[in-house]
C-alpha atoms as a PDB file:
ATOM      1  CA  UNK A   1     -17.467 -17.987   8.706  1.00  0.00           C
ATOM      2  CA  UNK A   2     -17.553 -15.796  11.972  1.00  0.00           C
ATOM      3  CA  UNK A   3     -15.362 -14.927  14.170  1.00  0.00           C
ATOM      4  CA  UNK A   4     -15.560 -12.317  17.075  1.00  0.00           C
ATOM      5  CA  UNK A   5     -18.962 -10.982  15.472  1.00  0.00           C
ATOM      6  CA  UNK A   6     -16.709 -10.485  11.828  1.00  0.00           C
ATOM      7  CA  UNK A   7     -17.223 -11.953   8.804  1.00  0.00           C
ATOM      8  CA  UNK A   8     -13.928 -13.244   8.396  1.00  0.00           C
ATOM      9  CA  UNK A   9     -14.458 -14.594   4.563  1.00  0.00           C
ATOM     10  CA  UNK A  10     -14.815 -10.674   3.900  1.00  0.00           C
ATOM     11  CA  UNK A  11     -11.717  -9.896   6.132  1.00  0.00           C
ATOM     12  CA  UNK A  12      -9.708 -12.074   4.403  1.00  0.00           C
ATOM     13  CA  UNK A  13     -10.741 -10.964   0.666  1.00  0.00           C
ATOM     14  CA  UNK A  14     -10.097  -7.763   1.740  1.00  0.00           C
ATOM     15  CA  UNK A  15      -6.530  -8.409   3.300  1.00  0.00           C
ATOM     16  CA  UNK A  16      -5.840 -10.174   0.235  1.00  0.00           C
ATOM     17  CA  UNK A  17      -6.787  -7.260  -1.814  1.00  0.00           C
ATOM     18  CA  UNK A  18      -4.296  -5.518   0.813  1.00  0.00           C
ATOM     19  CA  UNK A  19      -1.419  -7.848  -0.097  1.00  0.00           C
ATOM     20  CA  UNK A  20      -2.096  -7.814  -3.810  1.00  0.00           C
ATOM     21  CA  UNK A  21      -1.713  -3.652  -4.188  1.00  0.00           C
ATOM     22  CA  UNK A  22       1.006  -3.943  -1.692  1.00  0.00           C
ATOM     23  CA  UNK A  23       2.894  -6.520  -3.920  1.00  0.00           C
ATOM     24  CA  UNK A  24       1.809  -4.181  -7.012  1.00  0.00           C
ATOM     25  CA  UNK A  25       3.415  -1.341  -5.238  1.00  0.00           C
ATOM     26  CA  UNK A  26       6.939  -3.338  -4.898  1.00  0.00           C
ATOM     27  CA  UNK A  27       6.841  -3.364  -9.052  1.00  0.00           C
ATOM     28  CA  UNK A  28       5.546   0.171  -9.294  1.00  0.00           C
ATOM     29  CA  UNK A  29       8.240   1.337  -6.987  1.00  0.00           C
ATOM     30  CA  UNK A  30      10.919  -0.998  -7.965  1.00  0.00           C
ATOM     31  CA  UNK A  31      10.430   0.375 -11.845  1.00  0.00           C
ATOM     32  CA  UNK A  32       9.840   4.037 -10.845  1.00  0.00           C
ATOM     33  CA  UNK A  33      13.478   3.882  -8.947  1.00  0.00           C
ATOM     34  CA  UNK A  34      14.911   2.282 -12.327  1.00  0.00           C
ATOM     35  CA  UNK A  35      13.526   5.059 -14.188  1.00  0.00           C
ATOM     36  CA  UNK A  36      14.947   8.040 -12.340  1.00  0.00           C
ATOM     37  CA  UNK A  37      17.407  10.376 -13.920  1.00  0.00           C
ATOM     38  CA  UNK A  38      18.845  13.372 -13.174  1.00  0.00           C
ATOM     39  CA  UNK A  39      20.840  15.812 -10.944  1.00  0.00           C
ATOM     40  CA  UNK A  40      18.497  13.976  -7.951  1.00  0.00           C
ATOM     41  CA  UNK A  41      18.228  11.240  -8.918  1.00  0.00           C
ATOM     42  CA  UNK A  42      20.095   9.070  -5.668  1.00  0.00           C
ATOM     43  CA  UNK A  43      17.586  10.394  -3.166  1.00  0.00           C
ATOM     44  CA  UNK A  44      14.920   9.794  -5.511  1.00  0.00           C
ATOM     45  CA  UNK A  45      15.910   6.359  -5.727  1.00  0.00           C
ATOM     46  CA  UNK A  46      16.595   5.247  -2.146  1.00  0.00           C
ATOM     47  CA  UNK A  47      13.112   7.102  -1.583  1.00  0.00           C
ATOM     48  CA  UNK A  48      11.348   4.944  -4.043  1.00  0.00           C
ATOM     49  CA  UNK A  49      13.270   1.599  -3.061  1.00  0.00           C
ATOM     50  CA  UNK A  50      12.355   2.560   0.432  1.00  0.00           C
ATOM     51  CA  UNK A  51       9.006   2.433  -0.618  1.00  0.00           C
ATOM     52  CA  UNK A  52       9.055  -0.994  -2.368  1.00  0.00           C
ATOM     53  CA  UNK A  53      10.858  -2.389   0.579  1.00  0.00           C
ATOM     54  CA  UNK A  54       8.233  -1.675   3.287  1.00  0.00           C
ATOM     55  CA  UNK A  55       5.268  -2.542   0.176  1.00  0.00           C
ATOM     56  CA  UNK A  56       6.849  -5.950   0.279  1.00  0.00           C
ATOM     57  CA  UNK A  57       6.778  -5.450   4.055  1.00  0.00           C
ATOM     58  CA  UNK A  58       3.188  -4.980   4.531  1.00  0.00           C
ATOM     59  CA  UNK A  59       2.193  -7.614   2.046  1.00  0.00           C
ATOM     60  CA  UNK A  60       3.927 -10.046   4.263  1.00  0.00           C
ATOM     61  CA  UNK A  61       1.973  -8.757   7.270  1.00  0.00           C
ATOM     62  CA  UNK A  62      -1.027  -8.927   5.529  1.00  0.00           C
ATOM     63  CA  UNK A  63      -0.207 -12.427   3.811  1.00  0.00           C
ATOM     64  CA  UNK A  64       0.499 -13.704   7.633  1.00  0.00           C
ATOM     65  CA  UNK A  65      -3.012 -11.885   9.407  1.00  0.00           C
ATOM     66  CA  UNK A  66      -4.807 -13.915   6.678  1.00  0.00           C
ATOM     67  CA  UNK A  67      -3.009 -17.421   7.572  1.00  0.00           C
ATOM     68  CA  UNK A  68      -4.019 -16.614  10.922  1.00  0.00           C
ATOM     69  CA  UNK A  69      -7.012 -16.760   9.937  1.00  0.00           C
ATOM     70  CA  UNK A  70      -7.021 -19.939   7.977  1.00  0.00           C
ATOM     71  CA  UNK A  71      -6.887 -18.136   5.263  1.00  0.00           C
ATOM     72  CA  UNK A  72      -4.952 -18.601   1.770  1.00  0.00           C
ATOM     73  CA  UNK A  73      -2.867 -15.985   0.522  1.00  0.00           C
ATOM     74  CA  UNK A  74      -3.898 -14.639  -3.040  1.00  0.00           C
ATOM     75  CA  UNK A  75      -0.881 -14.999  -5.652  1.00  0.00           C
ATOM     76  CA  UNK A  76      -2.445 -12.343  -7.311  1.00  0.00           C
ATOM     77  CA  UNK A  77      -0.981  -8.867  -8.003  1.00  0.00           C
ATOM     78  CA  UNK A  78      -2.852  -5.475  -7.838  1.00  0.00           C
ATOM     79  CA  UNK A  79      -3.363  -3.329 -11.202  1.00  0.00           C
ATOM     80  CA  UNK A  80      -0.264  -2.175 -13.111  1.00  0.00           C
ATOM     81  CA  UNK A  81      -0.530   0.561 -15.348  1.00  0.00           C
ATOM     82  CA  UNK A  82       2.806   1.515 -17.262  1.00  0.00           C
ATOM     83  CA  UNK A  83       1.736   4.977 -18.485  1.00  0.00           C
ATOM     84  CA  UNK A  84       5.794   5.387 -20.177  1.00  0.00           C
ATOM     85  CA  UNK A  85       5.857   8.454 -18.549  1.00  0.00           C
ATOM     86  CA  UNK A  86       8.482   8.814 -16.417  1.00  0.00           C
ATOM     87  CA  UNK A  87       8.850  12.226 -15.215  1.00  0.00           C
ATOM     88  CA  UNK A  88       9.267  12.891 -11.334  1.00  0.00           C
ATOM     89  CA  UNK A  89       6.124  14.512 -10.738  1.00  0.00           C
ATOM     90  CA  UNK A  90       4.074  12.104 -13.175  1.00  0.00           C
ATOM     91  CA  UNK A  91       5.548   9.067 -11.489  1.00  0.00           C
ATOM     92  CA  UNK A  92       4.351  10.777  -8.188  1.00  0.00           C
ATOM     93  CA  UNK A  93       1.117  11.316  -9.407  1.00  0.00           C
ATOM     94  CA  UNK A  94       1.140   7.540  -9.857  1.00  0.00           C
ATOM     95  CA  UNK A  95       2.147   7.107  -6.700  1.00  0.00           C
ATOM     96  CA  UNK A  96      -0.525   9.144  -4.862  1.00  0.00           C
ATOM     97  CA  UNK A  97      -3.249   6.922  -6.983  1.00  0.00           C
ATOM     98  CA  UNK A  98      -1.568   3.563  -5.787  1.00  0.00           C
ATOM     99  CA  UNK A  99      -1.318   4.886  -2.363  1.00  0.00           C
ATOM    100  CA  UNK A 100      -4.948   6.166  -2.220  1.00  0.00           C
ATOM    101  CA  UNK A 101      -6.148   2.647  -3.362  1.00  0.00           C
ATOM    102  CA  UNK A 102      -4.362   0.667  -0.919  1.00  0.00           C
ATOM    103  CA  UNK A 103      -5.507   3.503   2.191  1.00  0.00           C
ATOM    104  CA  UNK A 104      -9.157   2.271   0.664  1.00  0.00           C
ATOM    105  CA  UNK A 105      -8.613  -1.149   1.303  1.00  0.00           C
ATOM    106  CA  UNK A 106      -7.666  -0.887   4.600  1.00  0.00           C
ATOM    107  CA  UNK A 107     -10.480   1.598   5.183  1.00  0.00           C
ATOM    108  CA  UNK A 108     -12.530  -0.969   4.076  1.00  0.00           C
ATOM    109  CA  UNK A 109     -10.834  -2.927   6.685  1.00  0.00           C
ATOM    110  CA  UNK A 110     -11.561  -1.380   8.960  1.00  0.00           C
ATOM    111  CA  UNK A 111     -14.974  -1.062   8.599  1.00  0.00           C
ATOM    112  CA  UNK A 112     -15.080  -4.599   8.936  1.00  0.00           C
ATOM    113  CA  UNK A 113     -13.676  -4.943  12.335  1.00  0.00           C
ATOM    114  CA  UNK A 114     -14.132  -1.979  13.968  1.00  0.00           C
ATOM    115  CA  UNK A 115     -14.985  -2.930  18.014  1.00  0.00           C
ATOM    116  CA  UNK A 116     -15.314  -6.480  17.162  1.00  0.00           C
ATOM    117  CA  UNK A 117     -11.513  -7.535  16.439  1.00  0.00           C
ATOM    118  CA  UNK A 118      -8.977  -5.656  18.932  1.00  0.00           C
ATOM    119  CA  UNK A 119      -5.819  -7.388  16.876  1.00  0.00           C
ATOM    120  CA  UNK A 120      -7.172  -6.636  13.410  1.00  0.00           C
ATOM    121  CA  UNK A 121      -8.369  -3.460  14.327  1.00  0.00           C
ATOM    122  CA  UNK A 122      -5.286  -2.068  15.837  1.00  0.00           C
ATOM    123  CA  UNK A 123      -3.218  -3.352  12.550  1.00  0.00           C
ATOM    124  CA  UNK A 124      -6.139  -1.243  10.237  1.00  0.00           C
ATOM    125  CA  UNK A 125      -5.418   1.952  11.996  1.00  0.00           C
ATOM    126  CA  UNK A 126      -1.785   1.626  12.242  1.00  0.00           C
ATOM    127  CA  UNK A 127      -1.535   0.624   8.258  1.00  0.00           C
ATOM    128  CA  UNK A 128      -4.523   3.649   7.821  1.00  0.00           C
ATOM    129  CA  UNK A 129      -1.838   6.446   9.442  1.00  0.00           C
ATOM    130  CA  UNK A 130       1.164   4.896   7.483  1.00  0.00           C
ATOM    131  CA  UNK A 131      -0.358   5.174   4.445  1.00  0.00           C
ATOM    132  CA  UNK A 132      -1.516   8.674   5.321  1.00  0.00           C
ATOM    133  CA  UNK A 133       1.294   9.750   6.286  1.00  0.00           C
ATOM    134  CA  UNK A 134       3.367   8.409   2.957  1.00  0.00           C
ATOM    135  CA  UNK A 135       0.179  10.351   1.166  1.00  0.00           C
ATOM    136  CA  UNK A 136       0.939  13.780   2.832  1.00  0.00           C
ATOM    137  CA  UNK A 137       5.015  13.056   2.072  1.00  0.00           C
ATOM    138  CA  UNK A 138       4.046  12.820  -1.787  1.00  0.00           C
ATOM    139  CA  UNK A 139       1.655  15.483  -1.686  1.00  0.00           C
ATOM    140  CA  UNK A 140       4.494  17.858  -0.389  1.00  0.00           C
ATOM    141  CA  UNK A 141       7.226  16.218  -2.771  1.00  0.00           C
ATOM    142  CA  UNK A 142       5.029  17.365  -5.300  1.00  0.00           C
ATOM    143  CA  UNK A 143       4.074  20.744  -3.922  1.00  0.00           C
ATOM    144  CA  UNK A 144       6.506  23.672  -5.416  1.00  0.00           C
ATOM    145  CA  UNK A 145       8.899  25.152  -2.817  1.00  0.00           C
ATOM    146  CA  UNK A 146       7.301  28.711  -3.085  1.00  0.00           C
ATOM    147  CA  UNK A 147       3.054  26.710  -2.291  1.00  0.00           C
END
């Protein structure tokens, strides 16, 4: 099926790879912040249920782009890896992977509707610089203070 010049059969397989790593990440995140101890542990926590909180966000907004489309959201859920190790800066390491996947996705997004699809476009590059900029916010949690 086309739409706008897209291929919208490949927009919405890859919006509903977007919504199944975002769901993932709600688990991932949701465990992670059950698995904190520690002096810091209470910021760590809100961080990480932060972070499952807007994954379940933009699996919604992906679920609803690909009704829009006709589309039928996957009830699927993105890879889950329980490596049992639960150390800060392991679990952020985690995180960065996760995070990396789901900015490839909507790279791959992109790619799809770049200056064909204004609406789908705009939502690509906005979800592109949020991920981003959650990427650069682990990468510095797990900088030391004296890099």
């Amino acid at each position: 099926m086309s739409n706008n010049g897209i291929d919208i059969d490949a927009v919405i397989n890859v919006l509903n790879t977007i919504l199944e790593t975002e769901l993932a990440g709600v688990v991932r995140y949701t465990h992670y912040s059950l698995m904190v101890f520690g002096f810091n542990r209470i910021p760590i926590v809100s961080w990480m249920r932060g972070q499952a909180t807007e994954s379940l966000n933009h699996a919604t907004e992906a679920g609803e782009l690909i009704t829009h489309l006709n589309g039928h959201p996957s009830l699927g859920i993105g890879p889950l890896l329980e490596t049992h190790r639960h150390d800060i800066g392991d679990i952020l390491k985690e995180s960065l992977e996760h995070e990396t996947l789901a900015l490839s996705a909507y790279n791959k997004l992109l790619e799809l509707v770049k200056d064909q699809h204004v609406m789908l476009e705009e939502y690509a590059r906005r979800m592109i610089s949020l991920e981003e900029m959650h990427l650069g916010e682990v990468q510095k949690m797990l900088r030391k203070p004296a890099d």
